[in-house]
C-alpha atoms as a PDB file:
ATOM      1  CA  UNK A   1      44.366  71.363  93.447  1.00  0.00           C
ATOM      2  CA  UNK A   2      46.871  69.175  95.026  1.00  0.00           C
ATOM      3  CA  UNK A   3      50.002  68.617  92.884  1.00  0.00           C
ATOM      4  CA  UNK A   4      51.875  65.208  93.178  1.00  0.00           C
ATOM      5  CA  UNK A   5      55.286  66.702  91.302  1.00  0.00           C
ATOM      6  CA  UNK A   6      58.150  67.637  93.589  1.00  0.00           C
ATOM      7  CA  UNK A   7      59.299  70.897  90.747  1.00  0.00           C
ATOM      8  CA  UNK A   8      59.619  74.223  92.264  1.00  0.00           C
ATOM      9  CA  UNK A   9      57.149  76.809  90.222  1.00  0.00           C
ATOM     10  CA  UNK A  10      60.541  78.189  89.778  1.00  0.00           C
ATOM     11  CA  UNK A  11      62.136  75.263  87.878  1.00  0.00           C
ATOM     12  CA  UNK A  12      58.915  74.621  86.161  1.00  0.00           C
ATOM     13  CA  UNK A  13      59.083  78.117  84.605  1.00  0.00           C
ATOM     14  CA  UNK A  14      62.675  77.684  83.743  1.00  0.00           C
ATOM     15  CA  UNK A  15      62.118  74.303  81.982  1.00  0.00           C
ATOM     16  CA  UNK A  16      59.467  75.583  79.584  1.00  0.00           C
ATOM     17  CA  UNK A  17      62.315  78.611  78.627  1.00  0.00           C
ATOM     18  CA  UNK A  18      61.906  81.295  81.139  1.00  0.00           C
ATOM     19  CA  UNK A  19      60.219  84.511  82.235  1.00  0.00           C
ATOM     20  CA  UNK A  20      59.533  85.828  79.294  1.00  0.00           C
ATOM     21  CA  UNK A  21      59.184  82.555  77.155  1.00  0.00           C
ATOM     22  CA  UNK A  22      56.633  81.428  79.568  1.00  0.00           C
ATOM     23  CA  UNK A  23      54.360  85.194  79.780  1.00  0.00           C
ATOM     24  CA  UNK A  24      54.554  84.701  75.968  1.00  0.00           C
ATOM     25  CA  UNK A  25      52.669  81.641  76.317  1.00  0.00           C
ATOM     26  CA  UNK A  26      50.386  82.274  78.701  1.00  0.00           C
ATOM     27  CA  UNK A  27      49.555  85.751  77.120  1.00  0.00           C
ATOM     28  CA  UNK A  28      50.271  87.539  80.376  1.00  0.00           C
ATOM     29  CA  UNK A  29      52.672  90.769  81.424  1.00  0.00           C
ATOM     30  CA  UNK A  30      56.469  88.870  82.769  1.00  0.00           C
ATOM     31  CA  UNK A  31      55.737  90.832  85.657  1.00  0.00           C
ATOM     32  CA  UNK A  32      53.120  87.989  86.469  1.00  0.00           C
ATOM     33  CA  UNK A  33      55.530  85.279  85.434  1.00  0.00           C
ATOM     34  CA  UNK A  34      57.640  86.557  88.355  1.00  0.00           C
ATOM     35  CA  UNK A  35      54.998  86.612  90.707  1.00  0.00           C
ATOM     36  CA  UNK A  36      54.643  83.032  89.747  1.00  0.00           C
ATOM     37  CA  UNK A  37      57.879  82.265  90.629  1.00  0.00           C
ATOM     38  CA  UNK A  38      57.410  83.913  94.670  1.00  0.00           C
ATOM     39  CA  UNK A  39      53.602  83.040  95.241  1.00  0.00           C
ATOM     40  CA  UNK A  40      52.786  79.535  92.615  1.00  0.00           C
ATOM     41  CA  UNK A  41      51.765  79.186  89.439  1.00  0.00           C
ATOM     42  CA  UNK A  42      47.615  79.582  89.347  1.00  0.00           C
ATOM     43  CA  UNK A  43      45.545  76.354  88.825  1.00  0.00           C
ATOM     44  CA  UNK A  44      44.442  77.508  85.988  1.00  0.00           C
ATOM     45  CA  UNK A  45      47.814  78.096  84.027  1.00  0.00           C
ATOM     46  CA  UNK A  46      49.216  75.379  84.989  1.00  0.00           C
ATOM     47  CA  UNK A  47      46.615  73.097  84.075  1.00  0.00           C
ATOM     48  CA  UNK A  48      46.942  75.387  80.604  1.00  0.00           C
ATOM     49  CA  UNK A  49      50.686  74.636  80.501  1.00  0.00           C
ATOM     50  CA  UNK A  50      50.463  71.205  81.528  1.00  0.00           C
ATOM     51  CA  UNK A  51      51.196  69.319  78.295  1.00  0.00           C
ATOM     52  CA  UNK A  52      53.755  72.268  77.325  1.00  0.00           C
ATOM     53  CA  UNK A  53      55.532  71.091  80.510  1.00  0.00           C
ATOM     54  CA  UNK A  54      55.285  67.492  79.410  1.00  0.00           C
ATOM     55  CA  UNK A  55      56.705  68.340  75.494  1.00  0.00           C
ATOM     56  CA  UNK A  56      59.670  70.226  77.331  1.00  0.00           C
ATOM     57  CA  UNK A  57      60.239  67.595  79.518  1.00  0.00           C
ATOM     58  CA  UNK A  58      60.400  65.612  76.557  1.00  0.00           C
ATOM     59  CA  UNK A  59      58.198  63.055  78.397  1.00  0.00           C
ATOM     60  CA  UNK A  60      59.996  62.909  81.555  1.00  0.00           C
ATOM     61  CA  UNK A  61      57.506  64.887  83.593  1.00  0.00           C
ATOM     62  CA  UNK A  62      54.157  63.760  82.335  1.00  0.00           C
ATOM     63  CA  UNK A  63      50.346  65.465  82.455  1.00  0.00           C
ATOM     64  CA  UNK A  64      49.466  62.003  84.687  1.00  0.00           C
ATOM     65  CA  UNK A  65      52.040  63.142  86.837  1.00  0.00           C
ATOM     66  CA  UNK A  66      51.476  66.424  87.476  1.00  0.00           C
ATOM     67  CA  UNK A  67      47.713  65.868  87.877  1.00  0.00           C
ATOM     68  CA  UNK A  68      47.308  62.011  89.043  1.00  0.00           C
ATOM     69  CA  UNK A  69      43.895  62.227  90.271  1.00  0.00           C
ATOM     70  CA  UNK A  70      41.925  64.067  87.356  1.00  0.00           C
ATOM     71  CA  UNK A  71      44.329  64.179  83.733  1.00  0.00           C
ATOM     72  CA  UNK A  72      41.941  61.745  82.647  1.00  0.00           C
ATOM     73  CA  UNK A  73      38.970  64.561  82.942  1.00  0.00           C
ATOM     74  CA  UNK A  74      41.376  67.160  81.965  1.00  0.00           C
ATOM     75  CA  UNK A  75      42.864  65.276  79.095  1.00  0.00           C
ATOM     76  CA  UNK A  76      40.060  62.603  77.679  1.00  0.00           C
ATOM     77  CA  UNK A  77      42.476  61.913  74.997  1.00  0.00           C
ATOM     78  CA  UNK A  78      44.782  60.303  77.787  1.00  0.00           C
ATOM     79  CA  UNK A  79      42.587  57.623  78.468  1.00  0.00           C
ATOM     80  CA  UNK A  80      42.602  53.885  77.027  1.00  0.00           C
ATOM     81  CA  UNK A  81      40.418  52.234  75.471  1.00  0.00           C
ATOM     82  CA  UNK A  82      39.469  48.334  75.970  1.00  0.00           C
ATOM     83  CA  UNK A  83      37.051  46.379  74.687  1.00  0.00           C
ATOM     84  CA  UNK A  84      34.564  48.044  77.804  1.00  0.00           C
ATOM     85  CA  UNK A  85      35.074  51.475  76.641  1.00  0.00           C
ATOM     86  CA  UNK A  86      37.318  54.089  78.134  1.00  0.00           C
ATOM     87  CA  UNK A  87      39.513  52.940  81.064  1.00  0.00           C
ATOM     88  CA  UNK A  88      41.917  55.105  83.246  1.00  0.00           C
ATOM     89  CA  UNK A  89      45.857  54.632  82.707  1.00  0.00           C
ATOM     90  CA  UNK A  90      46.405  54.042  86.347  1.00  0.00           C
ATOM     91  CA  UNK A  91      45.478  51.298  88.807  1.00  0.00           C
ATOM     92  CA  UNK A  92      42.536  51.775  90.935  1.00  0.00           C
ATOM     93  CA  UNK A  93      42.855  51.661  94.707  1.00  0.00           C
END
């Protein structure tokens, strides 16, 4: 999973509180929080803490930004709706 956003793991951990805040969360030991913080966050949590990282934020880091090509499958809730049905929130290419 390529991520668009420019955040350190680091400053992603710090934003949502912290070490401890953020093994809380995930339900994990801190110890693994720290790891986080040397070797990435896994896909997996971060996809799980995406729209934590977007309420912290308070909007200014969003769940389209941190997964541009796929929030939409993700996130179905994310997605318009027009008079066709669902449409992405982003211009296609």
């Amino acid at each position: 999973m390529e991520r668009q956003l420019k955040l350190s793991d680091s400053a992603i951990i710090d934003l949502l509180g912290g070490t401890n805040k953020v093994a809380k969360i995930c339900k994990v030991a801190s110890t693994a929080v720290t790891q986080w913080r040397k070797n990435g966050i896994p896909a997996e949590r971060f996809m799980f803490l995406g729209a934590r990282i977007e309420q912290e934020s308070h909007g200014l880091v969003t769940r389209q930004d941190l997964f541009p090509n796929n929030y939409f499958l993700i996130w179905p809730e994310l997605l318009k709706s027009n008079a066709f049905g669902l449409q992405k929130d982003i211009d296609e290419e």
